[in-house]
Protein backbone atom coordinates (compact mmCIF):
# COMPACT_ATOMS: atom_id res chain seq x y z
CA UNK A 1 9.81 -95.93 -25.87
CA UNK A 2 11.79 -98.94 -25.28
CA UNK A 3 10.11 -102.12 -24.81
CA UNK A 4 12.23 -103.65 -21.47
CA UNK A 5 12.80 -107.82 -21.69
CA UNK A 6 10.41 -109.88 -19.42
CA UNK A 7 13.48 -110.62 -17.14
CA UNK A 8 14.17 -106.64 -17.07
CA UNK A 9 10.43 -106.74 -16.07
CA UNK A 10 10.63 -109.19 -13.27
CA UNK A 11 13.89 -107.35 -12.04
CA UNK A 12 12.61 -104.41 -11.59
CA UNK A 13 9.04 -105.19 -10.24
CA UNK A 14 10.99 -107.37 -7.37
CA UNK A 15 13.42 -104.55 -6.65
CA UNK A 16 10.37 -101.98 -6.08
CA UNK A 17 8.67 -104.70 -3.64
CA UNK A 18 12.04 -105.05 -2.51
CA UNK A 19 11.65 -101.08 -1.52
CA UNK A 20 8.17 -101.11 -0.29
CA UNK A 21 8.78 -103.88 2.52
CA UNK A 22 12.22 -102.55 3.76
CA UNK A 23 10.97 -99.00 4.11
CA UNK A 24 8.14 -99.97 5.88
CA UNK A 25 8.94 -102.92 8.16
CA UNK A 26 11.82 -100.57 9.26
CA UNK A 27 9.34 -97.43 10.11
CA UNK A 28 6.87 -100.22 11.59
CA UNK A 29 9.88 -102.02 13.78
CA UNK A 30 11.27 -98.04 14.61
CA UNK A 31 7.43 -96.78 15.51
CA UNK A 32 6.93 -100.18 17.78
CA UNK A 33 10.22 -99.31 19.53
CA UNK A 34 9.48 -95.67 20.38
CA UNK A 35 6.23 -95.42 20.69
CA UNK A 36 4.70 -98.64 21.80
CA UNK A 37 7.93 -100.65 23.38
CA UNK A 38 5.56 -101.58 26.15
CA UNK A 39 3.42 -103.92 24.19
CA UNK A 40 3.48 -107.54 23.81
CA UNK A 41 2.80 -107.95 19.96
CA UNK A 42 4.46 -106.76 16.64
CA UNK A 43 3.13 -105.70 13.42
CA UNK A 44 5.08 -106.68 10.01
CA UNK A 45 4.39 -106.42 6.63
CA UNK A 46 6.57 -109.37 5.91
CA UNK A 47 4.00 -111.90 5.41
CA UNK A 48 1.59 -109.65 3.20
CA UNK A 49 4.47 -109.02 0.90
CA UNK A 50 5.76 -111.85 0.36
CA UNK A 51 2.54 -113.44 -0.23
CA UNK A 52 2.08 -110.77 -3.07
CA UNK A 53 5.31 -111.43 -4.18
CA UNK A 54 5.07 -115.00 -4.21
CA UNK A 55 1.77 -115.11 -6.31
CA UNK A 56 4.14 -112.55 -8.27
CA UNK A 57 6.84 -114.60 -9.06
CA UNK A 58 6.54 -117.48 -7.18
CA UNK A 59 10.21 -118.73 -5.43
CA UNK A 60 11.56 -115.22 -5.76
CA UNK A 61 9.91 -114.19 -2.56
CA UNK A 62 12.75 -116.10 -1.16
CA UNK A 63 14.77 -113.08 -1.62
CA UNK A 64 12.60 -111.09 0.35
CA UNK A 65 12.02 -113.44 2.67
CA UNK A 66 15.66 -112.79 3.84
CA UNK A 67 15.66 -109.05 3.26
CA UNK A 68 12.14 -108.66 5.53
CA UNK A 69 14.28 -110.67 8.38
CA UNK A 70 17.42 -108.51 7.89
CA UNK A 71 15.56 -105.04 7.94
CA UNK A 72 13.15 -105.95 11.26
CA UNK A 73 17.05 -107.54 13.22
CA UNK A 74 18.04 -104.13 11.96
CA UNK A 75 15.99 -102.26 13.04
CA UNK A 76 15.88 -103.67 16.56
CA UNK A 77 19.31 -103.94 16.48
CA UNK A 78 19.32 -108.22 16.67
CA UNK A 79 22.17 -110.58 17.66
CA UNK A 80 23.48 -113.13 15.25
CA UNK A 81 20.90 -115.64 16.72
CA UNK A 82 17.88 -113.34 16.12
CA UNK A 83 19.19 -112.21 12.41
CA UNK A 84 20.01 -115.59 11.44
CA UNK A 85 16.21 -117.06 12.83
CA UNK A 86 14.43 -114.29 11.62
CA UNK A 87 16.30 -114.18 7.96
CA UNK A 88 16.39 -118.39 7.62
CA UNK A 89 13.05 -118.47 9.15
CA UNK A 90 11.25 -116.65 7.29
CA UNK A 91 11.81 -118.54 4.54
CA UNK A 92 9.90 -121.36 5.42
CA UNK A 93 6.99 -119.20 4.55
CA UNK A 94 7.66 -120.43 1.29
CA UNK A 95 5.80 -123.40 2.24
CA UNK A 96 2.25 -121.66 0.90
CA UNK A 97 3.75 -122.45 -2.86
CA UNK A 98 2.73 -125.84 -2.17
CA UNK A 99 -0.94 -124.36 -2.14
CA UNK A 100 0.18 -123.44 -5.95
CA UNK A 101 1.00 -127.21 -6.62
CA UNK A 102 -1.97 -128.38 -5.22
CA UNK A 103 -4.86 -126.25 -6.14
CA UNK A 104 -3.42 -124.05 -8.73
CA UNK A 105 -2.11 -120.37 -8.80
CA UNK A 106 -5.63 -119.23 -9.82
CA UNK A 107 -7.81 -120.66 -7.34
CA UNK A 108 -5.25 -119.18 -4.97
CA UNK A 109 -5.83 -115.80 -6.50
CA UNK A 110 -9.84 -115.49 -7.09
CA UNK A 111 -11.00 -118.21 -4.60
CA UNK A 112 -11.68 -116.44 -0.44
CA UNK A 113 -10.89 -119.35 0.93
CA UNK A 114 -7.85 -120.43 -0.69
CA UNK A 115 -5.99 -116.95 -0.68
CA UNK A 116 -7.03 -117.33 3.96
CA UNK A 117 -5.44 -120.65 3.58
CA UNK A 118 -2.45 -119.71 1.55
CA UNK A 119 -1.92 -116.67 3.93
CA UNK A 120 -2.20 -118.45 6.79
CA UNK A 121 0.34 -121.33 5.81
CA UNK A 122 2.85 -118.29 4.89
CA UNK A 123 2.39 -116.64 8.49
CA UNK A 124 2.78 -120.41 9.97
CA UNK A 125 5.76 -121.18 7.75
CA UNK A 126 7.25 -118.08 8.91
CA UNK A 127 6.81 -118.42 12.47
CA UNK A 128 7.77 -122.19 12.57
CA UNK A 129 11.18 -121.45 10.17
CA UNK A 130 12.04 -118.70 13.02
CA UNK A 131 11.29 -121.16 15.90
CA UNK A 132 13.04 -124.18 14.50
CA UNK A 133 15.97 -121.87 14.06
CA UNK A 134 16.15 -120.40 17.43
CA UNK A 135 16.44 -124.14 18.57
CA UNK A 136 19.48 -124.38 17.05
CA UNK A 137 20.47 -121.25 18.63
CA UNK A 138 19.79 -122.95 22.29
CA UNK A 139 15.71 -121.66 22.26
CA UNK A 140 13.63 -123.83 23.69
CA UNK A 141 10.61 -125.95 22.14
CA UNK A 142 7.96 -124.17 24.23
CA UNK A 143 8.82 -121.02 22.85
CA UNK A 144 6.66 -122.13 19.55
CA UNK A 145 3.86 -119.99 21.37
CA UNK A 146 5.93 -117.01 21.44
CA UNK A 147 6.60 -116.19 17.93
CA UNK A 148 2.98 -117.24 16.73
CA UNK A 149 1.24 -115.09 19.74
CA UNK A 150 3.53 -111.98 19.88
CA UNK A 151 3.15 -111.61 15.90
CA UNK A 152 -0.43 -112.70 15.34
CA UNK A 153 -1.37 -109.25 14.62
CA UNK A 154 0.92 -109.62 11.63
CA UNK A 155 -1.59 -112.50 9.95
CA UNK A 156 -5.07 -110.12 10.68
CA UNK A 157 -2.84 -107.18 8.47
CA UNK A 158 -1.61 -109.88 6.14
CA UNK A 159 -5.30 -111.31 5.74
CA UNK A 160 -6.71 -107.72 5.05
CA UNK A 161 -3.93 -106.20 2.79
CA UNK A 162 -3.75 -109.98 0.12
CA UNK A 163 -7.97 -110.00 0.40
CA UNK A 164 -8.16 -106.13 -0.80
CA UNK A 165 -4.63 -106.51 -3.10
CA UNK A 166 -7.06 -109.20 -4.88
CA UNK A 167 -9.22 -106.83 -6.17
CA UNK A 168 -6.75 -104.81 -7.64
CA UNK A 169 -6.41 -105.96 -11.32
CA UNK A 170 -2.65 -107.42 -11.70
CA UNK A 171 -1.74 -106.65 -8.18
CA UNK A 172 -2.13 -110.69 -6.72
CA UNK A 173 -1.81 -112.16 -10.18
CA UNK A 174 1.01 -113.80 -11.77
CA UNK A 175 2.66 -111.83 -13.55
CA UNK A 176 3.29 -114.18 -16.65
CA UNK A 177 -0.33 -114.44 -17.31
CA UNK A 178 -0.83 -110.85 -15.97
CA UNK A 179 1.52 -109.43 -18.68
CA UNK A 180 0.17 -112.15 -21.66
CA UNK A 181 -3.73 -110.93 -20.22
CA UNK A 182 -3.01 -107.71 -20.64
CA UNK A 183 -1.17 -107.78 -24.18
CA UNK A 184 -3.92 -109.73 -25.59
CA UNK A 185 -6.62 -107.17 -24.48
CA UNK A 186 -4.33 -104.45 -25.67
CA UNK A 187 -4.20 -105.99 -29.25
CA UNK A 188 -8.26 -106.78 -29.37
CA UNK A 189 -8.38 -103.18 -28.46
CA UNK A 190 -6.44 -102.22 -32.02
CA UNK A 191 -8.60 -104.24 -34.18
């Protein structure tokens, strides 16, 4: 078999996440619109994912972070002024690198309370970066409220699906060190 370059790697491993949040943040956004249009709250997988991919491959999340707003617009089928706060937006949930900066990558990974803290600084990013943009649009500044109360369900999913990815071995792990980890066990194995 073919060994693939680590770029081939990266590629393809952001394509598939690429896959797994636009299917289902469009069946989540479709199934809240049928079923449950009534209710006052909204469930994405926008900030779980990208929080994945960002311990993943850090600053490529961006890339998501545009597709997850594009797909949910979509789905509802969004105005200019909800695709464009919902696609800039949510890339201010970008902010939780800093977390990487500032404590490290692993800390982030292994440590309870710094994976809470980075999730939670993703969901905020998000929700501010959507709000600050709909000012532009003519939204107003008490509307902060909105986006963090009518998506908070969002952060207990997000929470629950980075704390259990965690315990998956490679899933929340960068995957530089994942793939050199791995590689090196691999070879002590064929001694």
């Amino acid at each position: 078999m073919k060994n693939i370059s680590f770029k081939q790697y990266r590629a393809i491993d952001l394509v598939i996440w690429l896959v797994i949040l636009s299917v289902f943040e469009y069946i989540t956004v479709m199934a809240a619109s049928r079923w449950f249009s009534g209710e006052l709250y909204t469930l994405s997988q926008l900030v779980a994912v990208l929080c994945i991919v960002m311990m993943r491959w850090g600053g490529f999340a961006a890339l998501h972070a545009v597709a997850g707003g594009f797909i949910y617009c979509l789905a509802q089928g969004a105005g200019t002024e909800q695709f464009a706060a919902y696609c800039i937006g949510n890339c201010f949930a970008l902010i939780a690198l800093l977390l990487f900066k500032t404590v490290g990558k692993e800390k982030v990974r292994t440590k309870a309370y710094y994976t809470l803290l980075f999730v939670v600084a993703a969901f905020c990013g998000a929700q501010l970066g959507r709000w600050l943009v709909s000012l532009f649009f003519g939204g107003t500044p008490g509307s902060v409220g909105t986006f963090f109360m009518a998506d908070s369900l969002s952060l207990l999913y997000a929470v629950v699906v980075v704390l259990i990815s965690r315990k998956m071995d490679g899933l929340f792990e960068d995957q530089r060190n994942y793939l050199i980890r791995t590689e090196a066990e691999r070879r002590k194995e064929n001694l």
